[in-house]
Structures are given as C-alpha cells and as structure tokens.
C-alpha atoms as a PDB file:
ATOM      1  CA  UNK A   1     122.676  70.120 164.230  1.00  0.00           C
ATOM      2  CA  UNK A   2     124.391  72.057 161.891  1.00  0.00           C
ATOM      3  CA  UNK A   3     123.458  70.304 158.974  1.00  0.00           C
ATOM      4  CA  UNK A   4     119.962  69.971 159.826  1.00  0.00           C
ATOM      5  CA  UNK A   5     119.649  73.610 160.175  1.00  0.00           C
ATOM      6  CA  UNK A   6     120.815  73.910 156.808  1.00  0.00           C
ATOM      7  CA  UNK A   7     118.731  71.359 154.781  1.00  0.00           C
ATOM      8  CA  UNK A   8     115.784  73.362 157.135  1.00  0.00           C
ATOM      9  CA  UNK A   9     117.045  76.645 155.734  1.00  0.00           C
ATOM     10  CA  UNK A  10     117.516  75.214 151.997  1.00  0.00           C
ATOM     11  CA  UNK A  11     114.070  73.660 152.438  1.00  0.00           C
ATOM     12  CA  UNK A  12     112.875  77.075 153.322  1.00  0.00           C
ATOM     13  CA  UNK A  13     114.039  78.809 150.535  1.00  0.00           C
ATOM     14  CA  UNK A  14     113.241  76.270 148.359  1.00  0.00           C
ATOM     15  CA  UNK A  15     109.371  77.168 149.546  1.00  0.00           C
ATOM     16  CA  UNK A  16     110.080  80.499 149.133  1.00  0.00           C
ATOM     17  CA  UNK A  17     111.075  80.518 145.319  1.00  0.00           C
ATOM     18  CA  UNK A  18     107.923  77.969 145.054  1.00  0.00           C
ATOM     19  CA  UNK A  19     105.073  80.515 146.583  1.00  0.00           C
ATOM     20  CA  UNK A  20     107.275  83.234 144.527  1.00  0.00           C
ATOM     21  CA  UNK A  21     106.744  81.258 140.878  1.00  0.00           C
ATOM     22  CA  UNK A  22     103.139  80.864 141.579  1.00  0.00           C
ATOM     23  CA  UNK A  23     102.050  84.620 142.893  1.00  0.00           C
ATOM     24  CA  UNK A  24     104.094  86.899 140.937  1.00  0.00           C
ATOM     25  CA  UNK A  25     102.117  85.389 137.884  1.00  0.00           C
ATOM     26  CA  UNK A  26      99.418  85.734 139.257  1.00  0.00           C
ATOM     27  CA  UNK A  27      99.776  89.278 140.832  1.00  0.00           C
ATOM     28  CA  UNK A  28     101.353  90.004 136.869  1.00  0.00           C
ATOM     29  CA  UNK A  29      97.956  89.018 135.560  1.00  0.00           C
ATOM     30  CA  UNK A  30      95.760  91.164 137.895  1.00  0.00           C
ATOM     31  CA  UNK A  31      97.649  94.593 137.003  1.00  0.00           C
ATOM     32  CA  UNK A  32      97.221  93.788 133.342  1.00  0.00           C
ATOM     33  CA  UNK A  33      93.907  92.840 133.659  1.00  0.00           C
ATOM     34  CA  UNK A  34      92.903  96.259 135.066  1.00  0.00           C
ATOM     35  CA  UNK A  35      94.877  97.943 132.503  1.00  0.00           C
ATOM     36  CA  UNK A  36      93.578  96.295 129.757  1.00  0.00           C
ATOM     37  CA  UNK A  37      89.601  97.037 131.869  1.00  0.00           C
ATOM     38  CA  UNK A  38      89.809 100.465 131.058  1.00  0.00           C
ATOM     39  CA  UNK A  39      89.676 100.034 127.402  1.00  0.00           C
ATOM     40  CA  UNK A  40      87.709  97.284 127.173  1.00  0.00           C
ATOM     41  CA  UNK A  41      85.999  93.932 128.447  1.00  0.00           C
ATOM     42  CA  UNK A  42      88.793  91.242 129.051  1.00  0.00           C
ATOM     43  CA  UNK A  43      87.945  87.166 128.991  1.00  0.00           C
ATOM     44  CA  UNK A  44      91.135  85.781 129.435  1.00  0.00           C
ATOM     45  CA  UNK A  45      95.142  86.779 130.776  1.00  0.00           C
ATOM     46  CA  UNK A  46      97.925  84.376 130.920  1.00  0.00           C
ATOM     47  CA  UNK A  47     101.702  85.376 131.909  1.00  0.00           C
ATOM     48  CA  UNK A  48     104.777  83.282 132.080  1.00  0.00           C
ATOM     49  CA  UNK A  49     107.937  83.680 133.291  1.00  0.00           C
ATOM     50  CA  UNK A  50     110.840  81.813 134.853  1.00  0.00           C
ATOM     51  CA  UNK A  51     111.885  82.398 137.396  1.00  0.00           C
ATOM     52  CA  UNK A  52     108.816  84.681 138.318  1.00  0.00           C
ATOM     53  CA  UNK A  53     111.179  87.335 139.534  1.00  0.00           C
ATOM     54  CA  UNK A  54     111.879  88.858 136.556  1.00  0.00           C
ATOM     55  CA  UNK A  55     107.990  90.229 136.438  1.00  0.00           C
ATOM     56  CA  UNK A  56     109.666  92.943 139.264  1.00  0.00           C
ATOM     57  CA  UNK A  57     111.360  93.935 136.309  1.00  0.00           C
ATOM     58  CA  UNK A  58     108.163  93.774 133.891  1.00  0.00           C
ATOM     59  CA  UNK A  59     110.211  90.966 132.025  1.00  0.00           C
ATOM     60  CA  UNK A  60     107.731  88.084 130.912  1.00  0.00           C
ATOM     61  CA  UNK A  61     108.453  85.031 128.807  1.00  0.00           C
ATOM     62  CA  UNK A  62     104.997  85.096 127.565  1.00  0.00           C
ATOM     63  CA  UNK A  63     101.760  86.863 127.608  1.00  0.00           C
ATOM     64  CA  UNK A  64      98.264  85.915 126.008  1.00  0.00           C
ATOM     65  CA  UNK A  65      95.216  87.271 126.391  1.00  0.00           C
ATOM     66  CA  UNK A  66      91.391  87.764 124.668  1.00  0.00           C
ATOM     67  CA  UNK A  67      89.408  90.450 124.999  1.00  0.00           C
ATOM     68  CA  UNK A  68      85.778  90.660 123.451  1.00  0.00           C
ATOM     69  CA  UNK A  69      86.181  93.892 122.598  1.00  0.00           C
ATOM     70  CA  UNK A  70      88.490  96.895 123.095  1.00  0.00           C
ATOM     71  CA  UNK A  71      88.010 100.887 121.871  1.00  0.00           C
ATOM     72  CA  UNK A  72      91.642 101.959 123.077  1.00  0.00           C
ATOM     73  CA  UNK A  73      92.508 104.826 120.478  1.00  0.00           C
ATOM     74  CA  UNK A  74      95.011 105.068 118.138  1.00  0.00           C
ATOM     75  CA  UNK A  75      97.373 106.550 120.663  1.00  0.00           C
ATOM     76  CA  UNK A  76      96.464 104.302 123.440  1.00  0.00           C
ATOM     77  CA  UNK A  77      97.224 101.187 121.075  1.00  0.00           C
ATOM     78  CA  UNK A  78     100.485 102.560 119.990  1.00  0.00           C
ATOM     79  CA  UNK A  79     101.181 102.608 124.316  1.00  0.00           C
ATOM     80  CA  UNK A  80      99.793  98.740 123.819  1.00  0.00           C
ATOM     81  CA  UNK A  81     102.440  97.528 121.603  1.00  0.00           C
ATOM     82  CA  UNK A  82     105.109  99.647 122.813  1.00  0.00           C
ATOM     83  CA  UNK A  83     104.333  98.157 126.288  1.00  0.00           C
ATOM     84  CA  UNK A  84     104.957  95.151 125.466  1.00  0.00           C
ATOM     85  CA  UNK A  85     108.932  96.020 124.762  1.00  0.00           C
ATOM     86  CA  UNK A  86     110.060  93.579 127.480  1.00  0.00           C
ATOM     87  CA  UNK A  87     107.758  90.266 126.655  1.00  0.00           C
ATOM     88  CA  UNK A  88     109.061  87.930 124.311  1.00  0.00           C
ATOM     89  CA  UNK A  89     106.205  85.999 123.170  1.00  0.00           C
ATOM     90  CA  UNK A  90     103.208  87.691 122.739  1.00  0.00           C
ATOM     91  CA  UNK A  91      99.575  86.379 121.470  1.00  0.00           C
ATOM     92  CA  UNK A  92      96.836  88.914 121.728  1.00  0.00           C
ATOM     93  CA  UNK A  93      93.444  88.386 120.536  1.00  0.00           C
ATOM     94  CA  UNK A  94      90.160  91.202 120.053  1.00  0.00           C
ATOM     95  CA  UNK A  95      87.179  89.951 118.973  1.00  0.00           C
ATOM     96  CA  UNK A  96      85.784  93.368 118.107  1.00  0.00           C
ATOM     97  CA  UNK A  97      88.352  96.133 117.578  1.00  0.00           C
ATOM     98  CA  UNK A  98      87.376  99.848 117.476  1.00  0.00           C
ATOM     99  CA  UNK A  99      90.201 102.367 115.932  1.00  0.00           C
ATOM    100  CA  UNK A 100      88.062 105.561 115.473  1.00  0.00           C
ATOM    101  CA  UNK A 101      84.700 104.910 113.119  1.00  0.00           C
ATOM    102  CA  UNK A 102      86.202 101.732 111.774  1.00  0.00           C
ATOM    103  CA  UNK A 103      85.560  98.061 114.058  1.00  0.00           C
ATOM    104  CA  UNK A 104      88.340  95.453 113.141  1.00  0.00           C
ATOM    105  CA  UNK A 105      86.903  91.785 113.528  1.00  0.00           C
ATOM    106  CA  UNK A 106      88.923  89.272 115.005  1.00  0.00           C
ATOM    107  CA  UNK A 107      91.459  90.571 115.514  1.00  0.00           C
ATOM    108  CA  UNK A 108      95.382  89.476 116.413  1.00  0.00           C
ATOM    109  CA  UNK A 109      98.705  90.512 117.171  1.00  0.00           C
ATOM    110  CA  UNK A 110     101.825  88.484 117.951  1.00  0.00           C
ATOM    111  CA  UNK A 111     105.150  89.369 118.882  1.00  0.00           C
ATOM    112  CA  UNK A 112     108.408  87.519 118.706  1.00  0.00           C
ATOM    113  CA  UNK A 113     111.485  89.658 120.380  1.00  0.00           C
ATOM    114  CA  UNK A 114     111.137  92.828 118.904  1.00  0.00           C
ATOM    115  CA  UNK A 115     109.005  91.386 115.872  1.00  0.00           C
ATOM    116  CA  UNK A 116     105.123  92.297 115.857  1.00  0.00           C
ATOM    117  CA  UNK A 117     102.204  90.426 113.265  1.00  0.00           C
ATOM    118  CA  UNK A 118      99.273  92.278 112.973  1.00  0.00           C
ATOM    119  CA  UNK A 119      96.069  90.752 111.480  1.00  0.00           C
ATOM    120  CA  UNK A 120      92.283  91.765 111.555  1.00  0.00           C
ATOM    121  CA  UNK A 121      89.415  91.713 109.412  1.00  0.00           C
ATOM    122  CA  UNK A 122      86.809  94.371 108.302  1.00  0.00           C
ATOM    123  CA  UNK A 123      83.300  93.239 107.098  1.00  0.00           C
ATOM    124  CA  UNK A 124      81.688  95.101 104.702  1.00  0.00           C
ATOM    125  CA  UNK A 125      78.872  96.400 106.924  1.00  0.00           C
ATOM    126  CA  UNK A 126      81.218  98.032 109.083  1.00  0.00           C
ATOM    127  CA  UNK A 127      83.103  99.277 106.338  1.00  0.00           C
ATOM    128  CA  UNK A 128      79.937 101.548 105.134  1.00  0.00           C
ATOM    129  CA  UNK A 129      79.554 102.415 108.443  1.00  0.00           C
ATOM    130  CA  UNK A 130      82.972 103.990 109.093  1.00  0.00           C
ATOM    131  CA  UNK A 131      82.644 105.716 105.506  1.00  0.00           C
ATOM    132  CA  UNK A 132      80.797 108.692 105.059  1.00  0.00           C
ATOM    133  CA  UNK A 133      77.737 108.428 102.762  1.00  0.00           C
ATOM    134  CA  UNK A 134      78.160 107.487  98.963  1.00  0.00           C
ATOM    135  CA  UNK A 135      81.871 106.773 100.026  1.00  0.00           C
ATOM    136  CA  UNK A 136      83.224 103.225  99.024  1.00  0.00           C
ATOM    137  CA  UNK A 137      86.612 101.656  99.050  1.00  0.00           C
ATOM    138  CA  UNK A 138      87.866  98.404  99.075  1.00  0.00           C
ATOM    139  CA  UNK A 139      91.276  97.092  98.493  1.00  0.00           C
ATOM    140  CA  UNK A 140      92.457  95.771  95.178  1.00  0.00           C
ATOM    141  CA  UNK A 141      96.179  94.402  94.871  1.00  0.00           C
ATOM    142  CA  UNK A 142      98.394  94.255  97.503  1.00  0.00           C
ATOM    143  CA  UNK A 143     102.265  93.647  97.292  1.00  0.00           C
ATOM    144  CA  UNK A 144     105.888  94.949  98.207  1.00  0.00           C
ATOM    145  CA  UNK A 145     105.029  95.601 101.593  1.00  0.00           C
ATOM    146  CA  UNK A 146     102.095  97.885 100.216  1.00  0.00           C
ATOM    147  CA  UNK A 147      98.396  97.514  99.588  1.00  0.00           C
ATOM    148  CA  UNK A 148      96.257  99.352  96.734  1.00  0.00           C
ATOM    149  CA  UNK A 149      92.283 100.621  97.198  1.00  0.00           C
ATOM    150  CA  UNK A 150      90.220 101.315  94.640  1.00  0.00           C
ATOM    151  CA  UNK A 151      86.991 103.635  96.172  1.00  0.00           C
ATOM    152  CA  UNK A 152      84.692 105.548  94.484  1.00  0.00           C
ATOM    153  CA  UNK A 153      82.235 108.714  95.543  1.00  0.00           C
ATOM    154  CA  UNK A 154      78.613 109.378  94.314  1.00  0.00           C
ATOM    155  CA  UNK A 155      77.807 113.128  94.323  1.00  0.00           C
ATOM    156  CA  UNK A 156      74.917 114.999  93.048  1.00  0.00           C
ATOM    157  CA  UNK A 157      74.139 111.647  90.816  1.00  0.00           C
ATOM    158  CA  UNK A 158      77.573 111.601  89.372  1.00  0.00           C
ATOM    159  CA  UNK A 159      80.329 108.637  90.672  1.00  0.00           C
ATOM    160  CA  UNK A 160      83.744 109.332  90.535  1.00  0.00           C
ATOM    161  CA  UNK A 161      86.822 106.592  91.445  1.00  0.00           C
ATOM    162  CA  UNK A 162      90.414 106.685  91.864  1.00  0.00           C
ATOM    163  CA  UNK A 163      93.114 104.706  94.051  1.00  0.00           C
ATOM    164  CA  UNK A 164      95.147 104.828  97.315  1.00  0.00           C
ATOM    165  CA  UNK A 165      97.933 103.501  98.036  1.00  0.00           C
ATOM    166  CA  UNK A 166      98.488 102.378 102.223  1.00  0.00           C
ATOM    167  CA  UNK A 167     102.080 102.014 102.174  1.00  0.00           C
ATOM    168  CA  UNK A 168     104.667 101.745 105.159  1.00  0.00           C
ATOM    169  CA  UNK A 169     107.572 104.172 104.860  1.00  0.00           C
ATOM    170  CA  UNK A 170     110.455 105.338 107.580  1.00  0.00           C
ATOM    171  CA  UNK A 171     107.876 103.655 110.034  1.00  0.00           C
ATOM    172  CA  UNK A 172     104.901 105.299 109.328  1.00  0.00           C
ATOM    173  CA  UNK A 173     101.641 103.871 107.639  1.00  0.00           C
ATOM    174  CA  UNK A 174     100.777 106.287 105.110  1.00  0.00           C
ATOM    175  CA  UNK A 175      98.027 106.896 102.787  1.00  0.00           C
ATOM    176  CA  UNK A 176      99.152 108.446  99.385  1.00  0.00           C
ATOM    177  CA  UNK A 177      96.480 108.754  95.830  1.00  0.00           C
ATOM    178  CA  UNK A 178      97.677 106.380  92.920  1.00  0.00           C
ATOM    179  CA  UNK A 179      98.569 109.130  90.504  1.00  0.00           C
ATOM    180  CA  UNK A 180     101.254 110.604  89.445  1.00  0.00           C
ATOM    181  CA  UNK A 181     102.739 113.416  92.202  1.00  0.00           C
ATOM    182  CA  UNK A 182     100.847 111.315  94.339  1.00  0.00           C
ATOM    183  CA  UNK A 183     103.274 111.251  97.692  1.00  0.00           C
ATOM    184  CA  UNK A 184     102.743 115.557  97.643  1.00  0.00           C
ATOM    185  CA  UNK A 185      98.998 114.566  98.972  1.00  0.00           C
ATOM    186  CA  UNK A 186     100.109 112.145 101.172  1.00  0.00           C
ATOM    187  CA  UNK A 187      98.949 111.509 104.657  1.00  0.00           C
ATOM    188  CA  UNK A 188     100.237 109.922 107.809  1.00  0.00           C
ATOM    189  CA  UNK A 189      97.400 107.528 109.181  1.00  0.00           C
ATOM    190  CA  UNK A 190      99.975 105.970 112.089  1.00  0.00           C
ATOM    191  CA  UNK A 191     102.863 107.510 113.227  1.00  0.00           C
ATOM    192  CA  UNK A 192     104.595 106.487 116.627  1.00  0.00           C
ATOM    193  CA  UNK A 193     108.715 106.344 116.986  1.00  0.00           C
ATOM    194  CA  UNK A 194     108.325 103.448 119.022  1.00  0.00           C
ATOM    195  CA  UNK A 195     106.122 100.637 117.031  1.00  0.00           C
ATOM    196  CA  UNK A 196     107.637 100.856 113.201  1.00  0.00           C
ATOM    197  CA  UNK A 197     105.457  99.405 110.535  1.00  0.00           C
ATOM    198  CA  UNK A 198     107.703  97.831 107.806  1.00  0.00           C
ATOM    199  CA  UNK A 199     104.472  96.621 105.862  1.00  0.00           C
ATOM    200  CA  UNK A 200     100.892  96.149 104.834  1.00  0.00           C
ATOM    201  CA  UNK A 201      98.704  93.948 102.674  1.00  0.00           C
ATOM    202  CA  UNK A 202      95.531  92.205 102.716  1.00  0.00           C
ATOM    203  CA  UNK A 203      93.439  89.377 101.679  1.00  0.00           C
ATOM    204  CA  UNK A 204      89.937  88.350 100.681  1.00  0.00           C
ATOM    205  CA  UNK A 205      87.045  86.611 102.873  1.00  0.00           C
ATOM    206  CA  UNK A 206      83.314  85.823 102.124  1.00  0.00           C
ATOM    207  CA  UNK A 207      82.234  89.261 103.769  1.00  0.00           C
ATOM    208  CA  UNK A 208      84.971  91.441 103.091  1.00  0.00           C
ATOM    209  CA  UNK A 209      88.294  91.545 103.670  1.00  0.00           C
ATOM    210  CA  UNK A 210      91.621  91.069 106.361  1.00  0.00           C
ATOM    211  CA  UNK A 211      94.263  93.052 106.682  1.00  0.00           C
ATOM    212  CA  UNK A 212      97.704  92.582 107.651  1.00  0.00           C
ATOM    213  CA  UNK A 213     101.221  94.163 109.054  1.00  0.00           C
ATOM    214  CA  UNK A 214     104.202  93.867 109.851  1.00  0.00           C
ATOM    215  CA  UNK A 215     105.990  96.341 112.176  1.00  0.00           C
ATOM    216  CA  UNK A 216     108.780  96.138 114.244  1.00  0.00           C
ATOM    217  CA  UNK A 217     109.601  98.211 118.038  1.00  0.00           C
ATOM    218  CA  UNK A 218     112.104 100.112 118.225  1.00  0.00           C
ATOM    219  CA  UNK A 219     115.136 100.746 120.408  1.00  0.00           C
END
C-alpha cells in the first residue's frame, strides 16, 4: 500500500510540474503581450523556459516576438531593453518603428546574455519627413564603431553642407560636427546607465539606408 501511495504521489507531482511547464508560458506571454499593447499593435509572443518556474522569477530562456508597429519613446525603449536583463535569448522584430519624427523600417534587436544587436532601416521618404524643410542628411562612411553624415541646408536660395559624426562613447550615442573642436558642440542623442551602446554604423539599400548597433546592459 505503501508503495502504491507513493508511485500515486510521484505520479501526481509529475502532473503537477507538467500543467506547470505548459501555463506559466503561457500566463508569461499574456503579461507581455499587454505590456507590449500599450505601445503598440503586437502579432506574435513566444517565451521559453525550463523548468517554467523560473518565469516567477522573470527568468526566461527565450523570448521572440513581432509587432507591426510600436511608438514607445525613447525612454520607454530604453525600459524595453533594460527589461529584458534576465532573458537570455532574445529576437525582437518591429515592422514600423517610431522614435520621435523618425519611423525605423524593419526593424530588429537580439540579445545574447548581456549582449544586444540592433538593426533597422530608414527609407528616404521618411527620412524627409522627420527633417525639417530644405534639411538633408544621409550617412557617408561608417567605421571604428562610428558612422559619418554628410547633410546639407538650403536657405534663402543658398545650400550649405557639413558632417556629423554619430559616435558611441562611455555608453552614450552622441552626435558631434566633423570639424575641428568638434566634441565642444556635441550632443547626447541616447543616454541611459542601463543599455550601453559600444557602437554604430550603417549600410546601403535600394531606398535608403540601415543602421546598426551594438550596445551592451549593464550591471
């Protein structure tokens, strides 16, 4: 009797731990579904962990998700990434990003440990759009963790051009003219002790352009 009462016991836990794996998933999901609902329209979550448990913890082995588009802030995307201190695998994808004036087209960010790899792309349409009139700027050479813009400025029928330099320094993204004295004009564009960019660049496409970083959380 004994015995029996045992294997019924062990069976019973064993259906515990089995309903346990499956909802606390699940229940993970839901709660960052509606998180991610207030800044945007999601189409897809997936988390993973074993054992489940550790989501009472908010540990997860691995989150994905899609979203068609997202307007979260910068401030609200810096609580994104910094959120996601305590997943180890992370593959994020916005079809339609919106930081301020500018939309960032599909648009990605992974994470491995404490690593983050940030990619999105900016058409040129959307480009003039986010500029103010007679403004244009488009990257030029990228390299050493930094990425060069050449933009130009038509007032009163006269054009006048010059460079910037987005660079990542002490964690920040900054913005900084490419002349001489240059870093005594420059200007912090992201700046958030937890999520530390360690650097930028960018490539070509038939439309315009994607960008790229590298950052790292911290602590």
């Amino acid at each position: 009797m004994r015995g029996r009462a045992i294997a019924i016991a062990a069976g019973a836990l064993v259906g515990v731990a089995v309903v346990v794996q499956l909802a606390l998933p699940a229940l993970a999901e839901l709660r960052l579904r509606e998180r991610l609902e207030r800044v945007g329209r999601v189409e897809r979550v997936h988390v993973s962990a074993f054992p489940a448990v550790k989501l009472l913890w908010n540990r997860a082995d691995r989150v994905e998700l899609a979203m068609a588009r997202s307007t979260p802030g910068t401030q609200r995307f810096a609580d994104l990434l910094a959120g996601t201190a305590r997943t180890r695998e992370l593959d994020a994808r916005v079809a339609a990003l919106r930081l301020g004036p500018l939309v960032l087209r599909d648009a990605r960010v992974r994470k491995m440990g404490d690593r983050l790899l940030g990619e999105a792309s900016i058409t040129e349409a959307d480009l003039r759009d986010a500029l103010p009139a007679g403004f244009d700027l488009r990257p030029v050479a990228t390299g050493g963790g930094s990425l060069v813009l050449r933009g130009q400025v038509t007032l009163l029928g006269r054009t006048v051009s010059g460079e910037v330099v987005a660079l990542a320094r002490e964690g920040r993204l900054l913005l900084a003219p490419g002349v001489p004295f240059g870093t005594l004009l420059t200007v912090s564009v992201f700046e958030d002790p937890r999520v530390l960019v360690q650097d930028v660049g960018a490539r070509p496409r038939v439309d315009g352009f994607t960008l790229t970083a590298r950052a790292r959380l911290a602590g």
